[in-house]
PDB file of N, CA and C in Angstrom:
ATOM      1  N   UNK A   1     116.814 101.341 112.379  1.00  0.00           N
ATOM      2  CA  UNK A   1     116.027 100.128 112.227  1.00  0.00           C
ATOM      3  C   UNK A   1     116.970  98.930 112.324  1.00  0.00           C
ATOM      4  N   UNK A   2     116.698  97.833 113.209  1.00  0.00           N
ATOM      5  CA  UNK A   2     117.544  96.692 112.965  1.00  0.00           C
ATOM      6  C   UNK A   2     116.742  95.515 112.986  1.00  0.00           C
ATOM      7  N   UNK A   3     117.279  94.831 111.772  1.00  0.00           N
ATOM      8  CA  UNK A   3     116.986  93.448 111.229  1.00  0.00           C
ATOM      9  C   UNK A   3     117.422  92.563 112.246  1.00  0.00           C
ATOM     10  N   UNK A   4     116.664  91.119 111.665  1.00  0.00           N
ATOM     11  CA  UNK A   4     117.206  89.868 112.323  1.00  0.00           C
ATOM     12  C   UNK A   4     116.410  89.211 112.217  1.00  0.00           C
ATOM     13  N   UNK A   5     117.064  87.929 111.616  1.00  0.00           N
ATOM     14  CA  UNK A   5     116.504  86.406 111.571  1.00  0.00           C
ATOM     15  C   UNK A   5     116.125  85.844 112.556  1.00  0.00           C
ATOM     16  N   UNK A   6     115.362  84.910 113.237  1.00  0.00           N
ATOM     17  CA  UNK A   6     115.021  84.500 114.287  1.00  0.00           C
ATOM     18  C   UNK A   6     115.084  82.807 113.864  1.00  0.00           C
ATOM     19  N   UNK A   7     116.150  82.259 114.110  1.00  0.00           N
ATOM     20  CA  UNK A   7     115.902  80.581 113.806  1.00  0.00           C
ATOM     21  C   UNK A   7     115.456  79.708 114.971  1.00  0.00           C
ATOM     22  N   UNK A   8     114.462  79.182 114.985  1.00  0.00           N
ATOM     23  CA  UNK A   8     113.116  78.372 115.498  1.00  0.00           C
ATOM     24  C   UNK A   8     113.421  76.709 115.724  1.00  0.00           C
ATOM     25  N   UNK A   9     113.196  76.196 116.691  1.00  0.00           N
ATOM     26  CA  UNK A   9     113.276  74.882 116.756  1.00  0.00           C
ATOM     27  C   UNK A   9     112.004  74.535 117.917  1.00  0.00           C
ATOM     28  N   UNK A  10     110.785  73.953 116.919  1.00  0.00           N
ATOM     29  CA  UNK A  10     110.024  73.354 117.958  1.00  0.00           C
ATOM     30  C   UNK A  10     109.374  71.926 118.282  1.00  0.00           C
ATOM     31  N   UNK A  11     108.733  71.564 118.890  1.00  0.00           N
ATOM     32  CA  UNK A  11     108.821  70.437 119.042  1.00  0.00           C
ATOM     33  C   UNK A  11     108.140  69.235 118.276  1.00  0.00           C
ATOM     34  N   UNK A  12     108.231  68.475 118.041  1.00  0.00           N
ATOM     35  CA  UNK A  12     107.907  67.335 116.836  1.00  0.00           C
ATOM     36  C   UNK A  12     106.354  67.337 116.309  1.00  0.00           C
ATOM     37  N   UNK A  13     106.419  67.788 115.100  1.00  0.00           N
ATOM     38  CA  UNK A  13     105.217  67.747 114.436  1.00  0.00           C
ATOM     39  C   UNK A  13     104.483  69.458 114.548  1.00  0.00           C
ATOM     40  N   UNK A  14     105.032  70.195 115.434  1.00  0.00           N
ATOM     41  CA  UNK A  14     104.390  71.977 115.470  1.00  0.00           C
ATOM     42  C   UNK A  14     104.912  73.147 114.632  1.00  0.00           C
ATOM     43  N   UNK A  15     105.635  72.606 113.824  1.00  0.00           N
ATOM     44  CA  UNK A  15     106.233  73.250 112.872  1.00  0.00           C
ATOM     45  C   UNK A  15     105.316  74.447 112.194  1.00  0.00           C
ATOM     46  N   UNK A  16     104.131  73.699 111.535  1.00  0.00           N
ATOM     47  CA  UNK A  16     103.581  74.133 110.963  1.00  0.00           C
ATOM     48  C   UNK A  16     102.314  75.024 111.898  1.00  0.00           C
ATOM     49  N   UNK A  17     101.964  74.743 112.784  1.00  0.00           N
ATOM     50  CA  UNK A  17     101.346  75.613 113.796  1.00  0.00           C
ATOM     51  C   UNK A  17     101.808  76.713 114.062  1.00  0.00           C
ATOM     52  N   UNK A  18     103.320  76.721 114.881  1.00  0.00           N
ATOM     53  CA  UNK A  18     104.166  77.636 114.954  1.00  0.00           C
ATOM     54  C   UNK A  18     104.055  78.866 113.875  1.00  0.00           C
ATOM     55  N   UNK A  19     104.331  77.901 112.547  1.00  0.00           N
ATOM     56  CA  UNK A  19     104.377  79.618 111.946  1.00  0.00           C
ATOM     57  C   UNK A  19     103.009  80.034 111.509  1.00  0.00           C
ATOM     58  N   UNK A  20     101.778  79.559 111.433  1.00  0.00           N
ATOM     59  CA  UNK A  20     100.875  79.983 111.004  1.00  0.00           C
ATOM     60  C   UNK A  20     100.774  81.163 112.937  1.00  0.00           C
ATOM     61  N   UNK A  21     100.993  80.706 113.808  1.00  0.00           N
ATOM     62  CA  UNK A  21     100.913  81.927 115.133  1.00  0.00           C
ATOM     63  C   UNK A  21     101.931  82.988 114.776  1.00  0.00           C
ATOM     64  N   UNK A  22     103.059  82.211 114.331  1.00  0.00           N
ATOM     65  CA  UNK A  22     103.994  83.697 114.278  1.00  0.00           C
ATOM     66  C   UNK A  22     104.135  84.558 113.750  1.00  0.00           C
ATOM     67  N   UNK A  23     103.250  84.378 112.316  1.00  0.00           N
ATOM     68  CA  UNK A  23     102.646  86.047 111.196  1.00  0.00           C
ATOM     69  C   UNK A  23     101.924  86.580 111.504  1.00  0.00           C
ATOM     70  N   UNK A  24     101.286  86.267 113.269  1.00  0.00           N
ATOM     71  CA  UNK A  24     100.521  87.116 113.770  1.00  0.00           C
ATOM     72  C   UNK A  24     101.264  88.241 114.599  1.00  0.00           C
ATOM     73  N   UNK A  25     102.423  88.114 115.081  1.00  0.00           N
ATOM     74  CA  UNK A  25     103.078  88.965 116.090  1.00  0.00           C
ATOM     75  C   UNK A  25     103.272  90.055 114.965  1.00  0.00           C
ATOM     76  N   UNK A  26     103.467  91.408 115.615  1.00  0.00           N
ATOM     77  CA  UNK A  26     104.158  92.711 115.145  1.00  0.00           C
ATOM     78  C   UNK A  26     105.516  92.789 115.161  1.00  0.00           C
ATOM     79  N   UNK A  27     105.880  93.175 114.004  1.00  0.00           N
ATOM     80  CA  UNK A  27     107.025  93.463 113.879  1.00  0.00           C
ATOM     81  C   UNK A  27     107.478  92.577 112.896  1.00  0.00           C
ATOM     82  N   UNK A  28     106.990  91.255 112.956  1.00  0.00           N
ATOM     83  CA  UNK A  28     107.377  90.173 112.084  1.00  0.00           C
ATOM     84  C   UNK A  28     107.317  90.244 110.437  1.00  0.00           C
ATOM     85  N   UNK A  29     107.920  90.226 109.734  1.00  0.00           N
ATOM     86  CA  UNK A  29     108.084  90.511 108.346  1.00  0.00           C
ATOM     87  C   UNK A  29     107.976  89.282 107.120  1.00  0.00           C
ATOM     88  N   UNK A  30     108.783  88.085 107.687  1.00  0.00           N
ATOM     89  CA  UNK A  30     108.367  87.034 106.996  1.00  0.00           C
ATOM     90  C   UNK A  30     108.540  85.795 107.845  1.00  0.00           C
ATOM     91  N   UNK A  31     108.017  84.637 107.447  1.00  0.00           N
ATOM     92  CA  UNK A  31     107.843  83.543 108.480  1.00  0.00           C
ATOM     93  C   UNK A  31     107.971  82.402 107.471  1.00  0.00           C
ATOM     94  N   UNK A  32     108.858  81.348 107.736  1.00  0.00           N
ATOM     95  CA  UNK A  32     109.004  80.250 106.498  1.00  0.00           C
ATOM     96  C   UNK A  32     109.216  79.172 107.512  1.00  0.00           C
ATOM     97  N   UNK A  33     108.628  78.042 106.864  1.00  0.00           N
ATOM     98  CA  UNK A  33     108.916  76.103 107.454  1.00  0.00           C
ATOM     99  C   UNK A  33     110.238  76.120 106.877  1.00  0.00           C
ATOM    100  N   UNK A  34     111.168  75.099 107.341  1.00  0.00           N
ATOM    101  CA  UNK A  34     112.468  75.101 106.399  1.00  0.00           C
ATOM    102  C   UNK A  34     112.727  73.616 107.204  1.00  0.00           C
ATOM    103  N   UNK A  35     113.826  72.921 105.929  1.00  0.00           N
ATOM    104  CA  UNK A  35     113.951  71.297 106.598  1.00  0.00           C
ATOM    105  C   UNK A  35     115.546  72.021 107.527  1.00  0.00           C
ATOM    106  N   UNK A  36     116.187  71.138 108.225  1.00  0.00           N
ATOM    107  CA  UNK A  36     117.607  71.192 108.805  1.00  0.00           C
ATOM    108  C   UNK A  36     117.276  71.293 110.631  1.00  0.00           C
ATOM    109  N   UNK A  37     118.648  71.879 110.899  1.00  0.00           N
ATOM    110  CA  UNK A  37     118.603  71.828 112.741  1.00  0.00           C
ATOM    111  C   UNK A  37     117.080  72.567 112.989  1.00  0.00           C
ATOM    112  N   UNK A  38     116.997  73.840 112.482  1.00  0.00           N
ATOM    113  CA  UNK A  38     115.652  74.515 112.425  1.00  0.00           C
ATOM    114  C   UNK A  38     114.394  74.365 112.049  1.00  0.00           C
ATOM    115  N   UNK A  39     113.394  74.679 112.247  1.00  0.00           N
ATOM    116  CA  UNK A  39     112.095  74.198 111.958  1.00  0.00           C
ATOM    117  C   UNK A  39     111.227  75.521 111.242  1.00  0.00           C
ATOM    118  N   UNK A  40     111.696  76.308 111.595  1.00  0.00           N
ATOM    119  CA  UNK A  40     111.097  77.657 111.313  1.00  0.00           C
ATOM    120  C   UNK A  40     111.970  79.231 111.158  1.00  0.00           C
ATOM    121  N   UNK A  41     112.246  80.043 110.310  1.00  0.00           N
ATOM    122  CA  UNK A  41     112.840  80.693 110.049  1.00  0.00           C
ATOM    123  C   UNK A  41     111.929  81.980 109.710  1.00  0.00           C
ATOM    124  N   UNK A  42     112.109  83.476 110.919  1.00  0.00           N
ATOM    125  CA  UNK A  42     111.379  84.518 111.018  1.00  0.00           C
ATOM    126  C   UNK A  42     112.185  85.636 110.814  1.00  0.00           C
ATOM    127  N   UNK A  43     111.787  86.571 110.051  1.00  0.00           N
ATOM    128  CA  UNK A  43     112.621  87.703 109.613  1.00  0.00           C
ATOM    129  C   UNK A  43     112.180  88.757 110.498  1.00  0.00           C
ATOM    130  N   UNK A  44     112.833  89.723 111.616  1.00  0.00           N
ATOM    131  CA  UNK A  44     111.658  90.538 112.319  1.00  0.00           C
ATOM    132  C   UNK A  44     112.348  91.646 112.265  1.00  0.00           C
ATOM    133  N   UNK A  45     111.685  93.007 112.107  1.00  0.00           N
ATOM    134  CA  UNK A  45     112.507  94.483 112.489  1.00  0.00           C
ATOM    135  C   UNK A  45     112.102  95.042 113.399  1.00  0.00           C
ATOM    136  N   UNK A  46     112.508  96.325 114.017  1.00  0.00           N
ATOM    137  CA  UNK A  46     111.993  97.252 115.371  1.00  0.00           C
ATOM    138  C   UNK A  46     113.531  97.993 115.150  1.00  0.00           C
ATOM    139  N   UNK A  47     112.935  98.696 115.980  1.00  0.00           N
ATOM    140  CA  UNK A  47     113.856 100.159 116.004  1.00  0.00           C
ATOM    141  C   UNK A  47     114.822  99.986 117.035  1.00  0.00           C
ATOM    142  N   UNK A  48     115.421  99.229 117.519  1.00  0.00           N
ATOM    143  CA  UNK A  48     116.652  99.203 118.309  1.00  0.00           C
ATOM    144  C   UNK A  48     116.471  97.045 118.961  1.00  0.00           C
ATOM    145  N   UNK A  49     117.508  97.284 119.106  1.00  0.00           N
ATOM    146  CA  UNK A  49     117.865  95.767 119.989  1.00  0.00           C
ATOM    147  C   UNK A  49     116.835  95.141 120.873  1.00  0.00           C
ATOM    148  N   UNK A  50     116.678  96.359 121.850  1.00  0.00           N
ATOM    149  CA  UNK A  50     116.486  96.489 123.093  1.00  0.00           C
ATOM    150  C   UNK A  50     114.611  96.266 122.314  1.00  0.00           C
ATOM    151  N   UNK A  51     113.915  96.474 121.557  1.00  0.00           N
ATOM    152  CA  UNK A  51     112.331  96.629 120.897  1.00  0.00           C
ATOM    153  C   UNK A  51     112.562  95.272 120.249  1.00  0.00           C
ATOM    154  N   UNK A  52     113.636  94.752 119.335  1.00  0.00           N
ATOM    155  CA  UNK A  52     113.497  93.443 119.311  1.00  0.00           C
ATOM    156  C   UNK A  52     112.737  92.288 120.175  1.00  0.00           C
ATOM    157  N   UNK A  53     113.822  92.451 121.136  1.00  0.00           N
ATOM    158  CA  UNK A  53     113.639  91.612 121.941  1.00  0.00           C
ATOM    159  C   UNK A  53     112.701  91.187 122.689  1.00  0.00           C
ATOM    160  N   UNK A  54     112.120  92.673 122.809  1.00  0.00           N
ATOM    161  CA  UNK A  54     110.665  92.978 123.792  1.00  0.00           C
ATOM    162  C   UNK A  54     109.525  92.486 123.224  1.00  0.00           C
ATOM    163  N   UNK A  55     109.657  92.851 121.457  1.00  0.00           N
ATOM    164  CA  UNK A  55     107.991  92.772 121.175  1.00  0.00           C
ATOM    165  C   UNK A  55     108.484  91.640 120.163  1.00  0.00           C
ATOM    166  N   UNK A  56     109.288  90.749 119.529  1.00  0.00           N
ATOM    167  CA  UNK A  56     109.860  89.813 118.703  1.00  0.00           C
ATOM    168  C   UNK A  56     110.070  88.909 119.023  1.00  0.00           C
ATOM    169  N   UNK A  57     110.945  88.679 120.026  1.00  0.00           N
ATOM    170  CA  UNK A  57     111.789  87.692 120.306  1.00  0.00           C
ATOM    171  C   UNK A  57     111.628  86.844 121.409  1.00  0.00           C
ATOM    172  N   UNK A  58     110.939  87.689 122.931  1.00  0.00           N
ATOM    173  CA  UNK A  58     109.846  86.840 123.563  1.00  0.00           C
ATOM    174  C   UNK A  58     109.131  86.498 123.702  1.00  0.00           C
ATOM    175  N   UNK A  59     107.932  87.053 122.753  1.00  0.00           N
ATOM    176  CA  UNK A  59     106.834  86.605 121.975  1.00  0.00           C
ATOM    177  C   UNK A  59     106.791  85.324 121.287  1.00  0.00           C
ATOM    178  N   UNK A  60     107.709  85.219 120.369  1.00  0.00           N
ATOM    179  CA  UNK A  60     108.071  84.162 119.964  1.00  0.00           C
ATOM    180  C   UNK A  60     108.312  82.987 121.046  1.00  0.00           C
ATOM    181  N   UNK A  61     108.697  82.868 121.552  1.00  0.00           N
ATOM    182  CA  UNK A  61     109.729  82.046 122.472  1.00  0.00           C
ATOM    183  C   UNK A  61     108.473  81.641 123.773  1.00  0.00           C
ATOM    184  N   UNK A  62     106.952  82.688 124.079  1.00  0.00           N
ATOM    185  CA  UNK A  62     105.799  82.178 124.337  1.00  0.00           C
ATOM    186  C   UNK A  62     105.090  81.224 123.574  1.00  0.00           C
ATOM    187  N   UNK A  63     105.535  81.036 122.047  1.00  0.00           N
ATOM    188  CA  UNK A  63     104.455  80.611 121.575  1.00  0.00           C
ATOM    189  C   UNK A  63     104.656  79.171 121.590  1.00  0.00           C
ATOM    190  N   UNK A  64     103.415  78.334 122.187  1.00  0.00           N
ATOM    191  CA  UNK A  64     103.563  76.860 122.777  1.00  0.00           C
ATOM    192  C   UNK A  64     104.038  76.121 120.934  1.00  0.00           C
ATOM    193  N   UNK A  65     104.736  75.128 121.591  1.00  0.00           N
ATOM    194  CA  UNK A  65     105.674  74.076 120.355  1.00  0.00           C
ATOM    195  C   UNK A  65     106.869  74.914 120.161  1.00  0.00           C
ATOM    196  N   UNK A  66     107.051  76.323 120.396  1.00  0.00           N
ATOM    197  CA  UNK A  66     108.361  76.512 120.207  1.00  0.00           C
ATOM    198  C   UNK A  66     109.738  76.292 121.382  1.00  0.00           C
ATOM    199  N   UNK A  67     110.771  75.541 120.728  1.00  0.00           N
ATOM    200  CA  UNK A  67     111.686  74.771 122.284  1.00  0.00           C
ATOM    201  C   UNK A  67     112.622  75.747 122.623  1.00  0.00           C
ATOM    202  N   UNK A  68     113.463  76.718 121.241  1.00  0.00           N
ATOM    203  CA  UNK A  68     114.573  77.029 121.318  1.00  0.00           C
ATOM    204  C   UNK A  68     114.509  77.956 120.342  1.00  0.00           C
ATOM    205  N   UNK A  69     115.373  79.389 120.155  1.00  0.00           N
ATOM    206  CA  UNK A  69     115.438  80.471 119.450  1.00  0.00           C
ATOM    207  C   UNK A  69     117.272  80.409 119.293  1.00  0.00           C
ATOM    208  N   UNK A  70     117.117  81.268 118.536  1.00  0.00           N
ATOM    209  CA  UNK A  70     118.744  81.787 117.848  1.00  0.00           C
ATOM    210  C   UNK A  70     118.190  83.115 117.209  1.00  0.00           C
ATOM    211  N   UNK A  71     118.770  84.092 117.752  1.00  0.00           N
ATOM    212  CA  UNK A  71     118.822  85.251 116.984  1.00  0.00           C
ATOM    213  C   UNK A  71     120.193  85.878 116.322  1.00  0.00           C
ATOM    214  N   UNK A  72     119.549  86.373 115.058  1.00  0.00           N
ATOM    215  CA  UNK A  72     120.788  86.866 114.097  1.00  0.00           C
ATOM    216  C   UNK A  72     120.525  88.077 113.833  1.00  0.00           C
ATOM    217  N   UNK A  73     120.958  89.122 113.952  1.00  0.00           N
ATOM    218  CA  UNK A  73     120.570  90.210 113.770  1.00  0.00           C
ATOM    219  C   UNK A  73     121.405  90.401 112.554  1.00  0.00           C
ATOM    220  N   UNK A  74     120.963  91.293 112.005  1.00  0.00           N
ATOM    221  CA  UNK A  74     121.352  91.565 110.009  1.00  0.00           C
ATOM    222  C   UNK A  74     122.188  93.246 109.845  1.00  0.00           C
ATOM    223  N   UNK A  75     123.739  92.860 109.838  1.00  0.00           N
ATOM    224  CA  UNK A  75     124.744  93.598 109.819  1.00  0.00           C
ATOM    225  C   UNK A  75     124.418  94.445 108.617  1.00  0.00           C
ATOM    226  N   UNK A  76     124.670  96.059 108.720  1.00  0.00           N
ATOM    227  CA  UNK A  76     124.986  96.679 107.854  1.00  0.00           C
ATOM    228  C   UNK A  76     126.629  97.053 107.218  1.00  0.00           C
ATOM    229  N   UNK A  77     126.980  96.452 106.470  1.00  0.00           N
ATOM    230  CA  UNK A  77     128.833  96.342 106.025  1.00  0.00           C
ATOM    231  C   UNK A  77     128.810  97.170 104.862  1.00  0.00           C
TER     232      UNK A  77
END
């Protein structure tokens, strides 16, 4: 299973749109507004990188008001 944060930047005033669409995608685990460079902060899991990306991370990155993504995937140490 691999974790990862998804930090969100969209465009002025969709903040709050954004994440009320993005607790709709699968896979997605938690979804928060946050003030700073970011606008939105998404916690998502799937079973390899490669399922991230597919069902998480471009999904996201469809959803209108969102400009820009950063993914962090969550190290096991």
């Amino acid at each position: 299973m691999v974790s990862a944060y998804i930090l969100i930047q969209t465009e002025v005033g969709r903040a709050s749109q954004v994440t009320r669409e993005l607790s709709t995608i699968q896979g997605i685990v938690s979804v928060d507004p946050v003030t700073g460079p970011y606008d939105v902060i998404a916690r998502g899991e799937a079973k390899d990188l490669d399922e991230l990306a597919k069902t998480i991370v471009m999904p996201i990155q469809a959803v209108e008001g969102v400009t820009r993504t950063l993914t962090c995937p969550v190290l096991s140490i």
